[in-house]
Protein backbone atom coordinates (compact mmCIF):
# COMPACT_ATOMS: atom_id res chain seq x y z
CA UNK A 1 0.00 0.00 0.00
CA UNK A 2 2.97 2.17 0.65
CA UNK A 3 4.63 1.95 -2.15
CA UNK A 4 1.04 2.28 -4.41
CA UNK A 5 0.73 5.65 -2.72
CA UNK A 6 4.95 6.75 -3.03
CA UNK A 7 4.05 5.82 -6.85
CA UNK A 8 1.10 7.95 -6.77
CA UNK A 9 2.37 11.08 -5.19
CA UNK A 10 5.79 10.60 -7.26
CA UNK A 11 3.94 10.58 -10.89
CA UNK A 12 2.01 13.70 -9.72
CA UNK A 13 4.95 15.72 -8.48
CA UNK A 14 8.37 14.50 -10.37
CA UNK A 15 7.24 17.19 -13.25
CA UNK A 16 7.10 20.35 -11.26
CA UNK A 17 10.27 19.46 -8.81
CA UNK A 18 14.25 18.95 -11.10
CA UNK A 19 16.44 16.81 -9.37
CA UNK A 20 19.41 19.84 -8.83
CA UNK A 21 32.59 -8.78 -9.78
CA UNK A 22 30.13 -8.92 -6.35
CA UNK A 23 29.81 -12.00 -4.36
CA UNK A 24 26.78 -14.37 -5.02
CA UNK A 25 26.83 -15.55 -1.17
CA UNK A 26 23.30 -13.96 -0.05
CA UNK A 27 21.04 -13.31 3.10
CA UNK A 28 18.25 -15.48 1.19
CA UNK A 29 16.92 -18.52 2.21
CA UNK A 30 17.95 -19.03 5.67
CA UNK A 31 21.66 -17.96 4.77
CA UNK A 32 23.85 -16.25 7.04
CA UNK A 33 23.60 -12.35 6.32
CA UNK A 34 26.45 -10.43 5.31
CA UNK A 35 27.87 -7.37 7.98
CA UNK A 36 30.06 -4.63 7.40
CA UNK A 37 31.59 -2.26 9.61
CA UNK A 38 29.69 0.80 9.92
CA UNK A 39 29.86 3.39 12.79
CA UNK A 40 28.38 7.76 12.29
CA UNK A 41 30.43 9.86 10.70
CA UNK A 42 32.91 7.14 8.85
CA UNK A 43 34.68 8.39 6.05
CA UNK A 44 33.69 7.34 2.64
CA UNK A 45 37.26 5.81 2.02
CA UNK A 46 37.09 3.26 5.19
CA UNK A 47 33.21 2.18 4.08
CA UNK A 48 35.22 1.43 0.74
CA UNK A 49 38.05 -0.09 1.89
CA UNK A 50 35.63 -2.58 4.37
CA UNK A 51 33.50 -2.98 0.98
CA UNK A 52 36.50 -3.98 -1.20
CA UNK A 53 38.17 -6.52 1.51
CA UNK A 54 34.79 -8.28 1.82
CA UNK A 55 34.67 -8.29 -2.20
CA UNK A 56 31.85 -6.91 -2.56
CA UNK A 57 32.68 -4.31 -4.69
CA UNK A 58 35.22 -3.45 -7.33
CA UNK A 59 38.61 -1.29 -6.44
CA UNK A 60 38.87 1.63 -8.48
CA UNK A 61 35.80 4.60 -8.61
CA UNK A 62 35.56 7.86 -6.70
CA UNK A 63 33.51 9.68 -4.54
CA UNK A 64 30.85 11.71 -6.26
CA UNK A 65 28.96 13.18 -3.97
CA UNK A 66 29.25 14.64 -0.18
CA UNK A 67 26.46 16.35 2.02
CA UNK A 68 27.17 16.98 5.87
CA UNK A 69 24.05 17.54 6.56
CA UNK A 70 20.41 17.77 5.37
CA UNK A 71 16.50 18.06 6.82
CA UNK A 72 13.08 17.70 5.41
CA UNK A 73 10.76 19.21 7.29
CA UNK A 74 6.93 19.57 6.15
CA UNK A 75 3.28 19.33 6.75
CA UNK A 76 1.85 18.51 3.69
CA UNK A 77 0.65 14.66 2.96
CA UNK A 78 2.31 12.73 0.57
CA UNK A 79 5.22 12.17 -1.00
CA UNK A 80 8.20 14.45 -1.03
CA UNK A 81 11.40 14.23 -2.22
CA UNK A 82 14.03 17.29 -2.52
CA UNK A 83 17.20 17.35 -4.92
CA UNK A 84 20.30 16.18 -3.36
CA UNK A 85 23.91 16.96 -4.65
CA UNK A 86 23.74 19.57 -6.71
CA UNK A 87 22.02 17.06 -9.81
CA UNK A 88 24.79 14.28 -9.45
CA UNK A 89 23.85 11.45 -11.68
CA UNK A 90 25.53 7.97 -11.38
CA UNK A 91 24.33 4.39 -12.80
CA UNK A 92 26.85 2.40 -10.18
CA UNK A 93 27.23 3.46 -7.03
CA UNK A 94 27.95 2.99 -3.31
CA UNK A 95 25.06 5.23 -1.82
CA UNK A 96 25.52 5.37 2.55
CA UNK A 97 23.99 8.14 4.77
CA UNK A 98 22.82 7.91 8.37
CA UNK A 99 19.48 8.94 9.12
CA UNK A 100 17.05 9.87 12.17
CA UNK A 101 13.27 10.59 12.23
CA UNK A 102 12.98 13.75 14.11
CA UNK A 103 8.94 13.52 13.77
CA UNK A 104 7.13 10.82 12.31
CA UNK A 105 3.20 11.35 14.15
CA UNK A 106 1.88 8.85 12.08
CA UNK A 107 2.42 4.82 11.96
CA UNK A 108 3.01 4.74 8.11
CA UNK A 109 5.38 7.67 7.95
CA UNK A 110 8.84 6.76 6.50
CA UNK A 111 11.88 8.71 5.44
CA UNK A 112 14.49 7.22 2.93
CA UNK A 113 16.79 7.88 -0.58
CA UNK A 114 15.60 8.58 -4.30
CA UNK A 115 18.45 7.35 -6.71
CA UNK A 116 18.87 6.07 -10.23
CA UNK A 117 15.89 8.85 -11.18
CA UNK A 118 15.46 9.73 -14.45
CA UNK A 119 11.46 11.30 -14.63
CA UNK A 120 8.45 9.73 -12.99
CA UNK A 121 8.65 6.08 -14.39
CA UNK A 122 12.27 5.73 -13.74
CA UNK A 123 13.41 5.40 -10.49
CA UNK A 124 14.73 4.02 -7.07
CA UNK A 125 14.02 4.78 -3.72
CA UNK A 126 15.00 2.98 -0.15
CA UNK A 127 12.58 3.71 2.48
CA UNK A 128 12.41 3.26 6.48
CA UNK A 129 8.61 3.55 8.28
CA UNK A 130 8.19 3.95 11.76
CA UNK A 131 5.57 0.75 11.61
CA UNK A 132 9.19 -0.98 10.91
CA UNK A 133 8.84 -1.90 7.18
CA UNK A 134 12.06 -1.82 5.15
CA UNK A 135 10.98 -0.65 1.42
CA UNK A 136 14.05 -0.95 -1.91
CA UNK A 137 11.89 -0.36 -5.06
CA UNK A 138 13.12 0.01 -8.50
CA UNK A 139 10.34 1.49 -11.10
CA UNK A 140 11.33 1.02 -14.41
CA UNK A 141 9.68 1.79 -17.50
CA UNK A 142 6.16 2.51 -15.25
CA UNK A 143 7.10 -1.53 -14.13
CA UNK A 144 8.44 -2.32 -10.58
CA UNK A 145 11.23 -4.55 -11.65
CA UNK A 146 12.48 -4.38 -7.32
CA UNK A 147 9.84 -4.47 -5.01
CA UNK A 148 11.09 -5.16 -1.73
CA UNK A 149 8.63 -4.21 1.20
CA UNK A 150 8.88 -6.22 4.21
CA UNK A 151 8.69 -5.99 7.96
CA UNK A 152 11.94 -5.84 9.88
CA UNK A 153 10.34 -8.19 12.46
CA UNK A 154 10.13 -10.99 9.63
CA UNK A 155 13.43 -11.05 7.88
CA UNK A 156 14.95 -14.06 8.98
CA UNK A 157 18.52 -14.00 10.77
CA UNK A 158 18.14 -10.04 11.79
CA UNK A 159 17.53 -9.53 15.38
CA UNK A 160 15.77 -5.81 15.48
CA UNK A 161 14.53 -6.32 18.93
CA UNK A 162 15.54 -2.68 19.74
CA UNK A 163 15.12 -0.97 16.34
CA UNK A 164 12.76 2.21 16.35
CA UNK A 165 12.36 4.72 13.31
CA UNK A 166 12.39 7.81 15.93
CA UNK A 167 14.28 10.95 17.14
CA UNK A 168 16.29 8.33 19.95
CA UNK A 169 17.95 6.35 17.25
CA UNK A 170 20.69 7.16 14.16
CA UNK A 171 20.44 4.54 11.53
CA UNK A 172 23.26 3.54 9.00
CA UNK A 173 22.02 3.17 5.38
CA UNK A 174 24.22 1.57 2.87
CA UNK A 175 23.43 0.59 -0.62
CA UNK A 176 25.13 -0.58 -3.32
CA UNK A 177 24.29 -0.70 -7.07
CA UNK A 178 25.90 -2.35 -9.07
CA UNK A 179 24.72 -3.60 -12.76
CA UNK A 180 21.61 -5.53 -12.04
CA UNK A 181 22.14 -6.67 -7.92
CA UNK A 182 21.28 -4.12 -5.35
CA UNK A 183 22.56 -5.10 -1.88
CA UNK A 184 20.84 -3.30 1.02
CA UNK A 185 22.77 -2.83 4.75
CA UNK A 186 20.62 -1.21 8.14
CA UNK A 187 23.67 -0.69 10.53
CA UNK A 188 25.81 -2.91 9.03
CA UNK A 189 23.59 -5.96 8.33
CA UNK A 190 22.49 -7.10 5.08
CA UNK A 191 18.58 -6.70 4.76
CA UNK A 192 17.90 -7.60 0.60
CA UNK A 193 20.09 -8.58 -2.34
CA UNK A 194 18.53 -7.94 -5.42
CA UNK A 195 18.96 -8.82 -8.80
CA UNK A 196 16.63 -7.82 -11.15
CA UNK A 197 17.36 -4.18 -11.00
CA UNK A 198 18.49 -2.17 -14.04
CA UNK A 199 21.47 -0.04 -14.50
CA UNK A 200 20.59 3.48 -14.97
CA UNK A 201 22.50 6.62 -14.27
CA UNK A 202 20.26 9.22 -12.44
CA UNK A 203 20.09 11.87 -10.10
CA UNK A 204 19.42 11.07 -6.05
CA UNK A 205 17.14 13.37 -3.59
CA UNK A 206 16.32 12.96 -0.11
CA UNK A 207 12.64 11.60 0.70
CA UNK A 208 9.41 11.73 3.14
CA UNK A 209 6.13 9.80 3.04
CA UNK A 210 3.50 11.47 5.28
CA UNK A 211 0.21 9.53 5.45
CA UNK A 212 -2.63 11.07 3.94
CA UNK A 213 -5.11 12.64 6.75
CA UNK A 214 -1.97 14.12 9.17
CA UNK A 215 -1.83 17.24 9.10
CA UNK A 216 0.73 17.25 12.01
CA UNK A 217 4.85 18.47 10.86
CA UNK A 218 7.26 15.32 10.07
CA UNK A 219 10.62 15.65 9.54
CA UNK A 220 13.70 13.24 8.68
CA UNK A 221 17.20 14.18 9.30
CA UNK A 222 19.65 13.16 6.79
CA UNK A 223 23.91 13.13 7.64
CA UNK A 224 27.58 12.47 6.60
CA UNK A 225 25.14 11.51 2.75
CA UNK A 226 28.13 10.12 0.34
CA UNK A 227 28.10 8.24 -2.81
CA UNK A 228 30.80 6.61 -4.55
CA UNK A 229 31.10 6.05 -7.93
CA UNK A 230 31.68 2.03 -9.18
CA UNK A 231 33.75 1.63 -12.71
């Protein structure tokens, strides 16, 4: 339902608003789940470095794009998403920010990452929701070719006993995309590897999904936002 409505808002609004080898051993199935060392503020060298000695990624690339520090902060329902590095546009990438929902009123709310966005039936987005769903869509062509939406209480082999999508907590996003797989961390723990994405080079923005009928502010605070280009 989330994502039907992100779609929605997304169509409606992308016109008016301009954008300014990996390893096959996956957390599907029952497998053991990949980790990488995260911690705020790392440098976008070391998250490369730990990337490259788990092989994960290729060497070679360079970072793109850096932003210290960013908020959305609104009161209108829907979906928003605001231009985010000054109209950087990559097709493979390392994509890692931290992130903290200053006010999410309602259950549904979520904050989260455009990428790979072309116009309004070409793009990407990762999304957290403070009913603790975990959302990595790819719209291609008007067709969701990724369409990962799950609750972090059922993915098998995470324990989230403490997780909350709230002011109290920072969480690590990493994401990399890569050709056709995209391989989704939450603080250093693999949640989805996908591989039916598309490689597409497009622009990134920061995002906010406030549930229609709250009128109330919501806000998601976005830091140390880095991407890193993959050859």
């Amino acid at each position: 339902m989330v994502r039907k409505l992100v779609l929605m808002v997304f169509v409606i609004g992308l016109a008016a608003v301009a954008f300014g080898g990996v390893e096959q051993v996956r957390a599907q199935s029952g497998k053991e789940r990949i980790t990488i060392e995260v911690e705020p503020r790392m440098r976008a060298q070391d998250l490369i470095r730990e990337l490259r000695a788990k092989e994960l990624i290729p060497s070679g690339g360079s970072q793109q794009m850096s932003v210290p520090r960013t908020v959305i902060n609104v009161r209108n329902q829907g979906f928003w998403y605001f231009p985010l590095g000054r109209g950087t546009q990559l097709s493979d990438f390392v994509l890692h920010f931290e992130l903290r929902a200053q006010e999410l009123p309602s259950e549904t709310n979520g904050c989260g990452m455009v990428f790979r966005a072309i116009d309004d039936d070409n793009f990407s987005y990762v999304m957290l929701t403070k009913d603790r769903r975990i959302v990595l869509v790819q719209l291609d062509r008007g067709e969701e070719i990724v369409a990962f939406d799950q609750s972090i209480d059922d993915l098998e082999g995470l324990d989230a006993t403490n997780y909350e999508l709230d002011e109290t907590q920072l969480h690590i996003i990493t994401l990399i995309a890569y050709g056709n797989e995209l391989t989704l961390f939450l603080n250093g723990v693999e949640i989805t590897y996908e591989t039916t994405a598309r490689s597409v080079r497009g622009r990134f923005a920061t995002m906010l999904f406030n549930e229609e009928g709250n009128p109330s502010n919501t806000e998601c605070r976005y830091s140390n936002v880095f991407a890193w280009n993959l050859p």
